[in-house]
C-alpha atoms as a PDB file:
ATOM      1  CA  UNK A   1       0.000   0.000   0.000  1.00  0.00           C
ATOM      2  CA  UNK A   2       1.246   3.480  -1.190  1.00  0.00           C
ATOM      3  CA  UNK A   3      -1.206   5.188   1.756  1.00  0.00           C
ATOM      4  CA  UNK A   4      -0.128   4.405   5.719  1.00  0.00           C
ATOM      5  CA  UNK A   5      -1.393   5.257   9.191  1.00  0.00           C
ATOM      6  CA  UNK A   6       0.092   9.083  10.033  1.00  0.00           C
ATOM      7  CA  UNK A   7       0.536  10.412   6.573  1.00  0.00           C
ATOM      8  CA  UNK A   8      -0.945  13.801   5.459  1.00  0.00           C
ATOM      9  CA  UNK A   9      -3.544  13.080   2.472  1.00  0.00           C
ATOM     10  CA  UNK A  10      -5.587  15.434   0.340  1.00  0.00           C
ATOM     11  CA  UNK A  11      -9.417  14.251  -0.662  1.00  0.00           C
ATOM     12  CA  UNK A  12      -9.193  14.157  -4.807  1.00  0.00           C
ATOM     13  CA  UNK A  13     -12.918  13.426  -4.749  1.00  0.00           C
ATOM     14  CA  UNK A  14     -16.620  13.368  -2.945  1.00  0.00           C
ATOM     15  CA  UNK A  15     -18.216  15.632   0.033  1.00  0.00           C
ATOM     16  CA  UNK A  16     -15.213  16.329   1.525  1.00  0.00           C
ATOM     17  CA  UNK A  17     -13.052  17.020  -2.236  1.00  0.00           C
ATOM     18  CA  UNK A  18      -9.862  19.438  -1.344  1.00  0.00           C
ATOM     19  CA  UNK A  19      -9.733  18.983   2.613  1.00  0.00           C
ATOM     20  CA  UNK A  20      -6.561  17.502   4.142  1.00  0.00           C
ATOM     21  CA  UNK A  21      -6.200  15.096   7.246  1.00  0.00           C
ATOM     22  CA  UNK A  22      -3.949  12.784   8.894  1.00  0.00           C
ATOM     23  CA  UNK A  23      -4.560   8.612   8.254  1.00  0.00           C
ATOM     24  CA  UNK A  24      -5.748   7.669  11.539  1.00  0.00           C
ATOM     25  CA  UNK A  25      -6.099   4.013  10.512  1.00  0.00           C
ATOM     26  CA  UNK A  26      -5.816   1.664   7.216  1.00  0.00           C
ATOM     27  CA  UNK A  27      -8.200  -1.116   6.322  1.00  0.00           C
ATOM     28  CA  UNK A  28      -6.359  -3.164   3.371  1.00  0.00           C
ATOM     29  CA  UNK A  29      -8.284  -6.080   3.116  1.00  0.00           C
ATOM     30  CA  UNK A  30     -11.407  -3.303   2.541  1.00  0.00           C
ATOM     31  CA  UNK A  31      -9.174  -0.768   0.704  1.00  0.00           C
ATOM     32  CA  UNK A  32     -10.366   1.980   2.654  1.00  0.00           C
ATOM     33  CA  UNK A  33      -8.531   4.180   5.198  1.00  0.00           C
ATOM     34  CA  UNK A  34     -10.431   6.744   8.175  1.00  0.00           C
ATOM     35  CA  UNK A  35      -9.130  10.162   7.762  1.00  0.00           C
ATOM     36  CA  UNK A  36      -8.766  12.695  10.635  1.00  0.00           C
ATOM     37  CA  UNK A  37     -11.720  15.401  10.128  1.00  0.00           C
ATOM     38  CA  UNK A  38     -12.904  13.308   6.717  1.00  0.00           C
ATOM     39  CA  UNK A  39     -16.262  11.721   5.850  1.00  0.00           C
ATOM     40  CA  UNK A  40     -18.039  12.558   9.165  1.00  0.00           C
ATOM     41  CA  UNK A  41     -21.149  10.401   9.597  1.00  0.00           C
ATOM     42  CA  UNK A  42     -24.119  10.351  11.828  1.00  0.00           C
ATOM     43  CA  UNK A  43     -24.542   7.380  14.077  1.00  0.00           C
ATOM     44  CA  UNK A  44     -27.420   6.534  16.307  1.00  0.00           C
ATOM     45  CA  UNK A  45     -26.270   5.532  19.804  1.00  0.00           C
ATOM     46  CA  UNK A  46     -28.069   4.081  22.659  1.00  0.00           C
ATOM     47  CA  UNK A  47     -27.656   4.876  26.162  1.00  0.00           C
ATOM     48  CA  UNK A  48     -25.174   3.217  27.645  1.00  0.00           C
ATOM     49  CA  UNK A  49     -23.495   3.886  31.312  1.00  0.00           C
ATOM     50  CA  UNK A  50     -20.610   5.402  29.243  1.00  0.00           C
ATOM     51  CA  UNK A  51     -23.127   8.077  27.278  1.00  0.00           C
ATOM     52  CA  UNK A  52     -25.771   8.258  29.771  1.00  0.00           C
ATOM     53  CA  UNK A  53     -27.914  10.151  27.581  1.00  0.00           C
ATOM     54  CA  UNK A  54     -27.712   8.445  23.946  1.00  0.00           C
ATOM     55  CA  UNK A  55     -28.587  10.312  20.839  1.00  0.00           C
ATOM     56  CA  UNK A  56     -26.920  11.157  17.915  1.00  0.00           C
ATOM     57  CA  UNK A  57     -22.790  10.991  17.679  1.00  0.00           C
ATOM     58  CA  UNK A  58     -20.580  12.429  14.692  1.00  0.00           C
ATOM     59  CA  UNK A  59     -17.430  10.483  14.174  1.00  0.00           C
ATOM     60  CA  UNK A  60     -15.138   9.709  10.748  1.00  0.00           C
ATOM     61  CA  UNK A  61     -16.246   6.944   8.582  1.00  0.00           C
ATOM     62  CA  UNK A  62     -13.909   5.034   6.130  1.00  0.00           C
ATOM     63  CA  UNK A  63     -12.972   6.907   2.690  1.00  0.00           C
ATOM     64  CA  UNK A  64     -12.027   4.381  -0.270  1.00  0.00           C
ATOM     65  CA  UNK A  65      -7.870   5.156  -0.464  1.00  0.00           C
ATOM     66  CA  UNK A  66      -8.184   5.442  -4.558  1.00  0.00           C
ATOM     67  CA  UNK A  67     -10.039   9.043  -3.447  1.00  0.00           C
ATOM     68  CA  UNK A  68      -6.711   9.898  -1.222  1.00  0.00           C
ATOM     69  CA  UNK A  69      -3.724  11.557  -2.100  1.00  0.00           C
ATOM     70  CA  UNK A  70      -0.324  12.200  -0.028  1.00  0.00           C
ATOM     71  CA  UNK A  71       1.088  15.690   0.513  1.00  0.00           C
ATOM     72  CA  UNK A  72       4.339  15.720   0.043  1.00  0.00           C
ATOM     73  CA  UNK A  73       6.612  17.400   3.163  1.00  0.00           C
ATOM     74  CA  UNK A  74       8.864  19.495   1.015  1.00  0.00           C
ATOM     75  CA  UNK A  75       7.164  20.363  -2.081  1.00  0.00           C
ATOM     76  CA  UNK A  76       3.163  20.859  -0.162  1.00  0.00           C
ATOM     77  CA  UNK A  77       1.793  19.444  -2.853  1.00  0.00           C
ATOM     78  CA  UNK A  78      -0.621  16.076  -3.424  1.00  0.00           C
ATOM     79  CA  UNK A  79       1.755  14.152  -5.452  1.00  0.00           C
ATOM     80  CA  UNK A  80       1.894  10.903  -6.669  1.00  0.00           C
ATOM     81  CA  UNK A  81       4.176   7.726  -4.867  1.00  0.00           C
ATOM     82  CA  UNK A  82       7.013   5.880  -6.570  1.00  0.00           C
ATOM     83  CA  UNK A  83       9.396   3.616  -4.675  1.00  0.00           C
ATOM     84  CA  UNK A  84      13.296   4.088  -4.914  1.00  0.00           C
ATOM     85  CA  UNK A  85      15.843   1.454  -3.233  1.00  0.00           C
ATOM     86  CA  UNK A  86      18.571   3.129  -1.819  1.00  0.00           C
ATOM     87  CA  UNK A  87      22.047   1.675  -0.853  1.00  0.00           C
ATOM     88  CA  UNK A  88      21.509  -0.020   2.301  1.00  0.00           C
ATOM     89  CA  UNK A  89      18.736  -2.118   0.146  1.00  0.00           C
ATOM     90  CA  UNK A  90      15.938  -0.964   2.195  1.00  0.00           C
ATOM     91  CA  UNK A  91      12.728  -0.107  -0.241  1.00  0.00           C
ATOM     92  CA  UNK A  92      11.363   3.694   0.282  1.00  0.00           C
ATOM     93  CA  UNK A  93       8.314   5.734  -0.952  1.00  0.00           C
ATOM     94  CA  UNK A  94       9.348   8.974  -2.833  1.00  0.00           C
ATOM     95  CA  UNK A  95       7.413  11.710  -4.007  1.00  0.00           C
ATOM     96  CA  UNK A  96       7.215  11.405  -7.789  1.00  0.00           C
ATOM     97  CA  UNK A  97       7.013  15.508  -8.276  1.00  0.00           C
ATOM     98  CA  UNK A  98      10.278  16.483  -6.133  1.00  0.00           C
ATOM     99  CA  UNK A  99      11.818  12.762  -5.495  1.00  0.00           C
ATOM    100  CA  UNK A 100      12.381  13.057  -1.732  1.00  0.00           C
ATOM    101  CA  UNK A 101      11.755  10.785   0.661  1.00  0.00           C
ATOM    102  CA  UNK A 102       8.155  10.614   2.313  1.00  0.00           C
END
């Protein structure tokens, strides 16, 4: 997977098109990922002796990842992922606009 849990993405499409957020968590089997302040939904809870009173509760629902984009650190700008293998052989993801290291 190009997409991983604390990375910076950018919303290409849907609702929430152009907002940015940080990958709380990664569902690969599913190919979808929950995004920090993305794809709020409305969920119906019951009272519980946690929330006493019940009601309605906002919270982020999964996004499919092919609608996610990384920001890039240096450049600021949703770009693309390649994969480079440097010279102690270990396999890294690279931003295909600037080629540094994400």
């Amino acid at each position: 997977m190009k997409i991983r849990r604390d990375d910076i993405v950018k919303v290409l499409a849907g609702k929430d098109r152009g907002k940015q957020g940080k990958v709380l968590k990664i569902f690969p089997s599913k190919n979808k990922a929950i995004v920090e302040g993305i794809n709020y939904i409305s969920k119906h809870a019951r009272k519980t002796q946690d929330n006493p009173k019940g009601g309605i509760v906002h919270r982020e629902g999964p996004i499919d990842i092919s609608k996610l984009c990384i920001v890039c650190a240096r450049c600021g700008k949703p770009s693309r992922v390649g994969f480079n293998i440097l010279n102690d052989r270990s396999k890294v993801r690279v931003c295909r606009a600037c080629q540094e290291v994400i």
